[in-house]
PDB file of N, CA and C in Angstrom:
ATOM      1  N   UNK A   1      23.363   7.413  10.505  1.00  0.00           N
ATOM      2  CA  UNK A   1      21.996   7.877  10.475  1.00  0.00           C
ATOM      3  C   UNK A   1      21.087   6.661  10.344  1.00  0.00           C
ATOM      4  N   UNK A   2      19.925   7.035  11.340  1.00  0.00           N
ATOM      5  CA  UNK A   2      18.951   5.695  11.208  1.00  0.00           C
ATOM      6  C   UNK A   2      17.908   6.000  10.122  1.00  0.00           C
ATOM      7  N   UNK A   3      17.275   4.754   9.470  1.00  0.00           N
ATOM      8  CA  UNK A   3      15.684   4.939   8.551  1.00  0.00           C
ATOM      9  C   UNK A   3      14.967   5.214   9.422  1.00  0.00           C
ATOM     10  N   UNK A   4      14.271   6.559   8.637  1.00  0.00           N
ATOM     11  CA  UNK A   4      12.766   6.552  10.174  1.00  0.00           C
ATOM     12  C   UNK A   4      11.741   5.437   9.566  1.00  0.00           C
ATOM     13  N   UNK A   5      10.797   5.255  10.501  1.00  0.00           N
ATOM     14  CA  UNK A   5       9.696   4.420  10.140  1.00  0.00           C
ATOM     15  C   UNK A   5       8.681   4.788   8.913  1.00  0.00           C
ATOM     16  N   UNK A   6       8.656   4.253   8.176  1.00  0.00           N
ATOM     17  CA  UNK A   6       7.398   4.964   7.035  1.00  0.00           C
ATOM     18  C   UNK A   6       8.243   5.308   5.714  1.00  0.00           C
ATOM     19  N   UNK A   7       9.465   5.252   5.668  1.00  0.00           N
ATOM     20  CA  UNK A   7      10.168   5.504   4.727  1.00  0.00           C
ATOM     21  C   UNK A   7      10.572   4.472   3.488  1.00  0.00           C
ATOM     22  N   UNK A   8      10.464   4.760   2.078  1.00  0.00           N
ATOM     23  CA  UNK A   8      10.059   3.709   1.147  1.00  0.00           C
ATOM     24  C   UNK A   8      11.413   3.356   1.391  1.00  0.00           C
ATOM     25  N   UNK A   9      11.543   1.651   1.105  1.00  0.00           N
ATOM     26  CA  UNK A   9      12.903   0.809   0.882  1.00  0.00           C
ATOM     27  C   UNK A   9      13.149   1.071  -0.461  1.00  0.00           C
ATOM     28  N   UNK A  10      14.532   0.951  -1.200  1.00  0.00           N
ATOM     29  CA  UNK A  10      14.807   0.896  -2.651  1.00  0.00           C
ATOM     30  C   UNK A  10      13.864  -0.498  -3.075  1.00  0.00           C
ATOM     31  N   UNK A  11      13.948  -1.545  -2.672  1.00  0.00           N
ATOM     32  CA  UNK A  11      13.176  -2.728  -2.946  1.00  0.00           C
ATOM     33  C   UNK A  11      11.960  -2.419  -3.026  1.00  0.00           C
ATOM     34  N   UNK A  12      11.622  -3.039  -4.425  1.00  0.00           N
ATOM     35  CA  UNK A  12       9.845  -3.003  -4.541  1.00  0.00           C
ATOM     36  C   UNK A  12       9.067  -3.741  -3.619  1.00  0.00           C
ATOM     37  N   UNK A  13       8.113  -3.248  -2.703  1.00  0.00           N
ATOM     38  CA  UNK A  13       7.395  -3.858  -2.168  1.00  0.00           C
ATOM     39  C   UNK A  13       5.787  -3.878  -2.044  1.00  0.00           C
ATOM     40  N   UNK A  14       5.260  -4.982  -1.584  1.00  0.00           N
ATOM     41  CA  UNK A  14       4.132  -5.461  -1.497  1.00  0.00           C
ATOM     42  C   UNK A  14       3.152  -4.395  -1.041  1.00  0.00           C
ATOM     43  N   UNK A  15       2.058  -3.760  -1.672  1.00  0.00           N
ATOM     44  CA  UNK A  15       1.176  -2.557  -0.962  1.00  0.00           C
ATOM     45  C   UNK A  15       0.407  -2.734   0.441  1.00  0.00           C
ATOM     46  N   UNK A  16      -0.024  -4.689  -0.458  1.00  0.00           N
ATOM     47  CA  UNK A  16      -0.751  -5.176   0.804  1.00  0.00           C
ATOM     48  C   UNK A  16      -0.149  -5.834   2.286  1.00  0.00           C
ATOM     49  N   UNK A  17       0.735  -6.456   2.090  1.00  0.00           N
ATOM     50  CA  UNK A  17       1.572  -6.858   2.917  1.00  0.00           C
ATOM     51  C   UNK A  17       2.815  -6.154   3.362  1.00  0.00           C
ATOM     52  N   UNK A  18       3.453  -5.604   2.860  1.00  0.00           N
ATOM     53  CA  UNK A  18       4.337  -5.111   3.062  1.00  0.00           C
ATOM     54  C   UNK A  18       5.702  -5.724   2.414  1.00  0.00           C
ATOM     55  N   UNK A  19       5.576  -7.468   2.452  1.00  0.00           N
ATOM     56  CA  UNK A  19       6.811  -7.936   1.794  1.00  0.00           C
ATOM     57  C   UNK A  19       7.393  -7.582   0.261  1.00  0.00           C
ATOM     58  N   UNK A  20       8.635  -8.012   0.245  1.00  0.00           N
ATOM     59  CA  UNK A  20       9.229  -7.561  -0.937  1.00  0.00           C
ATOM     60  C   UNK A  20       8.274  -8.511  -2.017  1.00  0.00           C
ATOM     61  N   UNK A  21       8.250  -8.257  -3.247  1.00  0.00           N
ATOM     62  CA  UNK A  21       7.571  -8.877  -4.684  1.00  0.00           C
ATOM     63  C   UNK A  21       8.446  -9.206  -5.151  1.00  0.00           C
ATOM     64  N   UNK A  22       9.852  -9.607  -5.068  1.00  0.00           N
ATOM     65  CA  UNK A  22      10.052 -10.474  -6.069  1.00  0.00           C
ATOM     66  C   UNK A  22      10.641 -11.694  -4.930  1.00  0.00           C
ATOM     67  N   UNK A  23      10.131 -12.958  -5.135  1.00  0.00           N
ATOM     68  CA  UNK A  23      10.008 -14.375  -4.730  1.00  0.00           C
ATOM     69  C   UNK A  23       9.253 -14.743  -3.608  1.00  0.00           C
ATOM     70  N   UNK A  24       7.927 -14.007  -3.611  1.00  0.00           N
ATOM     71  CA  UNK A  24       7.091 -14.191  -3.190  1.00  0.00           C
ATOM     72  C   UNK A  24       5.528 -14.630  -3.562  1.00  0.00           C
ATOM     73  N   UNK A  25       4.826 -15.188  -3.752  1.00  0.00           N
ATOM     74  CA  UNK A  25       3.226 -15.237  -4.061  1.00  0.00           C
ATOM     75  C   UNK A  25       2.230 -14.038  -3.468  1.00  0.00           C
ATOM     76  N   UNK A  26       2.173 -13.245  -4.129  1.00  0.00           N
ATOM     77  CA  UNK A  26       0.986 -12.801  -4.097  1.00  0.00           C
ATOM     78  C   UNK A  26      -0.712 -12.531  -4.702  1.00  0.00           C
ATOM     79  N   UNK A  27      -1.062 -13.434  -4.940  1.00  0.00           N
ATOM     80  CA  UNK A  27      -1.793 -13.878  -5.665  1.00  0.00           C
ATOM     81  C   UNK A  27      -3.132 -13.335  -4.423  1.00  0.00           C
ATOM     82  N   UNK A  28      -3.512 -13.436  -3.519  1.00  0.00           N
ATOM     83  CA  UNK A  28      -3.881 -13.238  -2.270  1.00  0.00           C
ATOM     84  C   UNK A  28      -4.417 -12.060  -1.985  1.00  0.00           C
ATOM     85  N   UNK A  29      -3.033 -11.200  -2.023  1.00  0.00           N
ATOM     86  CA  UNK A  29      -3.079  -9.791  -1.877  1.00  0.00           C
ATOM     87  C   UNK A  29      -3.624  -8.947  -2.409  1.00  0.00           C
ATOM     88  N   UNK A  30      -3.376  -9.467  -4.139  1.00  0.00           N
ATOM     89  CA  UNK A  30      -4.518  -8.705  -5.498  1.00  0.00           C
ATOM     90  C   UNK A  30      -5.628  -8.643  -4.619  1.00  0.00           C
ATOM     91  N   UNK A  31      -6.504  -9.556  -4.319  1.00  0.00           N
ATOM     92  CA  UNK A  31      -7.890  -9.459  -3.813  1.00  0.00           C
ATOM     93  C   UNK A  31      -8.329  -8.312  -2.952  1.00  0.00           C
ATOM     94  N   UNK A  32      -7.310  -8.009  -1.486  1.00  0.00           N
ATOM     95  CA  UNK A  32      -7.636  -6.965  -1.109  1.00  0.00           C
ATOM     96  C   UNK A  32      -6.945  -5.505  -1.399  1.00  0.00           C
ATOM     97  N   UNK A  33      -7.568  -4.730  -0.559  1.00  0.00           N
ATOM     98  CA  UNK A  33      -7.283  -3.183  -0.928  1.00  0.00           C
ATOM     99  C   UNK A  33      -5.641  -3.155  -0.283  1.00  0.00           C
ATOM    100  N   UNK A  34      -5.071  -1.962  -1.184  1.00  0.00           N
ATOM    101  CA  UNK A  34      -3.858  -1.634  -0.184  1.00  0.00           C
ATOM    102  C   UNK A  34      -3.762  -1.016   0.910  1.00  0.00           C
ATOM    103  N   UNK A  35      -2.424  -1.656   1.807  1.00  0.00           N
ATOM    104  CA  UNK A  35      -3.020  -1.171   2.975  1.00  0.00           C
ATOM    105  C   UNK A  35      -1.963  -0.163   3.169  1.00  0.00           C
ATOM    106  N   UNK A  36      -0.367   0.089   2.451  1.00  0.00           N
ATOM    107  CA  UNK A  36       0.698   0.542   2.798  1.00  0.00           C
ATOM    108  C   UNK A  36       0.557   1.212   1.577  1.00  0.00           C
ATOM    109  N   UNK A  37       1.173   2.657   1.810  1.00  0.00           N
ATOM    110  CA  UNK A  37       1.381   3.552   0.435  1.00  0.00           C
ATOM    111  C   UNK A  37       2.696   3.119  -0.381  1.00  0.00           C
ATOM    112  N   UNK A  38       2.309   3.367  -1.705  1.00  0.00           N
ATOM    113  CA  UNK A  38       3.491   2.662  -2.836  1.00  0.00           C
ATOM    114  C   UNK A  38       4.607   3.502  -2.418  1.00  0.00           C
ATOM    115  N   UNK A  39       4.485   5.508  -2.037  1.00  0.00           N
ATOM    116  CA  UNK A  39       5.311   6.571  -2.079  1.00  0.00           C
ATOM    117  C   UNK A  39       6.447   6.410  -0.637  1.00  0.00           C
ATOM    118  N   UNK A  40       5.613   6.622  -0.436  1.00  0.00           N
ATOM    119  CA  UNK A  40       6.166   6.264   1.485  1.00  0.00           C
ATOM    120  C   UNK A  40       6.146   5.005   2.200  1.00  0.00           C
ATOM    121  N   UNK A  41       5.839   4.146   2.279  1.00  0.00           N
ATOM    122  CA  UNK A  41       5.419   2.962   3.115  1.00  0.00           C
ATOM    123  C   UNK A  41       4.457   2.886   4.261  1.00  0.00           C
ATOM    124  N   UNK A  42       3.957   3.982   4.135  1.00  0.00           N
ATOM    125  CA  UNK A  42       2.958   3.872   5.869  1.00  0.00           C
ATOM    126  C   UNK A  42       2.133   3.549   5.476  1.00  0.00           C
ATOM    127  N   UNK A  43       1.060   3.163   6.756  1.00  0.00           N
ATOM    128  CA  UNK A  43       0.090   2.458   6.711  1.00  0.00           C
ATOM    129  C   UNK A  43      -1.117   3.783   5.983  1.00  0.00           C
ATOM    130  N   UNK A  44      -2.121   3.529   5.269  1.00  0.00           N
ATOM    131  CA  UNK A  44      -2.790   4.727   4.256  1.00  0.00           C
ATOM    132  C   UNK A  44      -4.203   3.952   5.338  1.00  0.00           C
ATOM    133  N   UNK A  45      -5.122   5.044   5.240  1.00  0.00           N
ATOM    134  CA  UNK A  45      -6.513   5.065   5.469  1.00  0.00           C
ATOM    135  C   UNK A  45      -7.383   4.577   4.530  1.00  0.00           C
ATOM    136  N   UNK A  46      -7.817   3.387   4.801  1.00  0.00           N
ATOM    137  CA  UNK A  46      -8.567   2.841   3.963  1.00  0.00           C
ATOM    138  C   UNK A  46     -10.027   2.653   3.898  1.00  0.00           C
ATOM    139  N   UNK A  47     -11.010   2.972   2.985  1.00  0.00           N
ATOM    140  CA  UNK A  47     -12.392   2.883   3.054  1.00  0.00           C
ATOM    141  C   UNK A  47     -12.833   1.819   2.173  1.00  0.00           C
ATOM    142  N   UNK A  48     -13.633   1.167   2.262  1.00  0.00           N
ATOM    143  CA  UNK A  48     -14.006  -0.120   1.615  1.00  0.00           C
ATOM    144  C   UNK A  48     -15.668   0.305   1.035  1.00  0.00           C
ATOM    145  N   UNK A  49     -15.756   0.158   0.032  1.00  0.00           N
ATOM    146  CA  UNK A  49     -16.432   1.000  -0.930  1.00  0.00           C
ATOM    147  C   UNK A  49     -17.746  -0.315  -1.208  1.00  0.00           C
ATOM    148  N   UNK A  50     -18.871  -0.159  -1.668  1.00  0.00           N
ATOM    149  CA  UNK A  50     -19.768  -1.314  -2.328  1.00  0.00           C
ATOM    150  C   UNK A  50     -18.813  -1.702  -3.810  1.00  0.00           C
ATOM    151  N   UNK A  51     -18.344  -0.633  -4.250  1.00  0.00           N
ATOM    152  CA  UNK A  51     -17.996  -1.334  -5.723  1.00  0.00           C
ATOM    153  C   UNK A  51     -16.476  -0.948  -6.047  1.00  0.00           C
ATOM    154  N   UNK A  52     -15.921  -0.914  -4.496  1.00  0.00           N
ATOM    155  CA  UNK A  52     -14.218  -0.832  -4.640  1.00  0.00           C
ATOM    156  C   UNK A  52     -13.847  -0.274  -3.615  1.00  0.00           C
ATOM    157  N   UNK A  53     -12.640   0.346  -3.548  1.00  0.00           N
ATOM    158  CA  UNK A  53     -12.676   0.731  -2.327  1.00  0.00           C
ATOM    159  C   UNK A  53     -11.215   2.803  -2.640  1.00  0.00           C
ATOM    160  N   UNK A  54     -11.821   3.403  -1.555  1.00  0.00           N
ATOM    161  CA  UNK A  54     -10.369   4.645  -1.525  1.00  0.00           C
ATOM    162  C   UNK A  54      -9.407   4.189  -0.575  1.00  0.00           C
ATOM    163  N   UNK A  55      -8.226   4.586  -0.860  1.00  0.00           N
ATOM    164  CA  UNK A  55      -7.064   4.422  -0.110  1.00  0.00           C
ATOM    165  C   UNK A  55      -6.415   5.902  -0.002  1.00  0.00           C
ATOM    166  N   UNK A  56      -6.490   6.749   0.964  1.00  0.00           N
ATOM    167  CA  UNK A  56      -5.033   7.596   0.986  1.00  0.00           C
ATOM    168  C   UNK A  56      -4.303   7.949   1.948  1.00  0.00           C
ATOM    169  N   UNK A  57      -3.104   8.150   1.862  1.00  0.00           N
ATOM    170  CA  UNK A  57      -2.200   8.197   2.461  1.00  0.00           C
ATOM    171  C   UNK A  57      -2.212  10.033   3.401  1.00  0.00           C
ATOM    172  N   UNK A  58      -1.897   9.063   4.902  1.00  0.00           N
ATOM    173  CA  UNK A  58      -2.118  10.510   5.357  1.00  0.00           C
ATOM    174  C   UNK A  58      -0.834  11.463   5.372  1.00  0.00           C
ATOM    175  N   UNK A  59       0.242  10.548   4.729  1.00  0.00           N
ATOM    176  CA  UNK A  59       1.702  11.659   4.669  1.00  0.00           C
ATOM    177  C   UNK A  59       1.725  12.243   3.798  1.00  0.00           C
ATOM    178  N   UNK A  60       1.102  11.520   2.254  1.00  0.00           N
ATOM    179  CA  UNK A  60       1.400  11.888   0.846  1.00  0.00           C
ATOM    180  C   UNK A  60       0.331  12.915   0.573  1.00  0.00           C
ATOM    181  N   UNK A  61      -0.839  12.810   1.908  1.00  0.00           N
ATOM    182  CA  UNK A  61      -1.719  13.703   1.414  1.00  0.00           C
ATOM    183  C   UNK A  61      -2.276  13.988   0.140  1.00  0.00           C
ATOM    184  N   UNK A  62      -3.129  12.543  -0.416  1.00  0.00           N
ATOM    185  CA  UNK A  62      -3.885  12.426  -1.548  1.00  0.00           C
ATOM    186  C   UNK A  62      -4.618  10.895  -2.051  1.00  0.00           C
ATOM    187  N   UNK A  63      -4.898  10.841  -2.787  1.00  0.00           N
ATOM    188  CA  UNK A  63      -5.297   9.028  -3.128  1.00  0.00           C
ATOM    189  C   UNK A  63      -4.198   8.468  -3.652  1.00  0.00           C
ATOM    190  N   UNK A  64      -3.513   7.621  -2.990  1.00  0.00           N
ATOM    191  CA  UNK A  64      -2.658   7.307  -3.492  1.00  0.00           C
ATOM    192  C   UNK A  64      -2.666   5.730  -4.223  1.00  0.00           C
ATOM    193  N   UNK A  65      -4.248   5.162  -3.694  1.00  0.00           N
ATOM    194  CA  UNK A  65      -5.025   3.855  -4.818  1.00  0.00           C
ATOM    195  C   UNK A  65      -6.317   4.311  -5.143  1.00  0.00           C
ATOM    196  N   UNK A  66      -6.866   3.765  -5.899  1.00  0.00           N
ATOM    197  CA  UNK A  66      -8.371   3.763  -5.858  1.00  0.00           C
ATOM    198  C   UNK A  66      -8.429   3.512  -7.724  1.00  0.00           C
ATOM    199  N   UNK A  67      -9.214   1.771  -6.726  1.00  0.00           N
ATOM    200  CA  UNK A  67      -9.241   0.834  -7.897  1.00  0.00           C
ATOM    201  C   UNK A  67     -11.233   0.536  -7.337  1.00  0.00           C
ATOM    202  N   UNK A  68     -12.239   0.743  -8.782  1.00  0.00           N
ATOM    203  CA  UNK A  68     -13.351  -0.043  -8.500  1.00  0.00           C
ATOM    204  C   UNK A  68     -13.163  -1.217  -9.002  1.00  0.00           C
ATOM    205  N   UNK A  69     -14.400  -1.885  -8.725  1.00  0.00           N
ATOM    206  CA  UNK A  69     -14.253  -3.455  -8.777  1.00  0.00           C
ATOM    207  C   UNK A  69     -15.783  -3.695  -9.331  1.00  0.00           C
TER     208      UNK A  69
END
């Protein structure tokens, strides 16, 4: 059986990038919004806010970030 696309890895990974977090720098990434859902891995709909921004995911069907700034 194959992984379909969009499906979370056991490995923790990066919201913004996608790469794995451990032996990587992301220092970078903090800055912007997420772009991949923590639940699923797909790419989430993102709105960029004056004082933060919404993120949700159109599989998980909900906010799956939403950090102000």
């Amino acid at each position: 059986m194959t992984e379909q696309p969009g499906t979370a890895s056991p490995e923790p990974s990066c919201t913004s990038c996608g790469r794995p977090l451990a032996g990587t720098d992301h220092r970078r990434c903090e800055l912007d919004p997420p772009r991949l859902c923590p639940r699923c891995g797909r790419r989430m709909r993102v709105q960029v806010l004056p004082l933060g921004y919404r993120a949700a995911c159109p599989a998980c069907d909900g906010d799956a970030a939403r950090r102000p700034r």
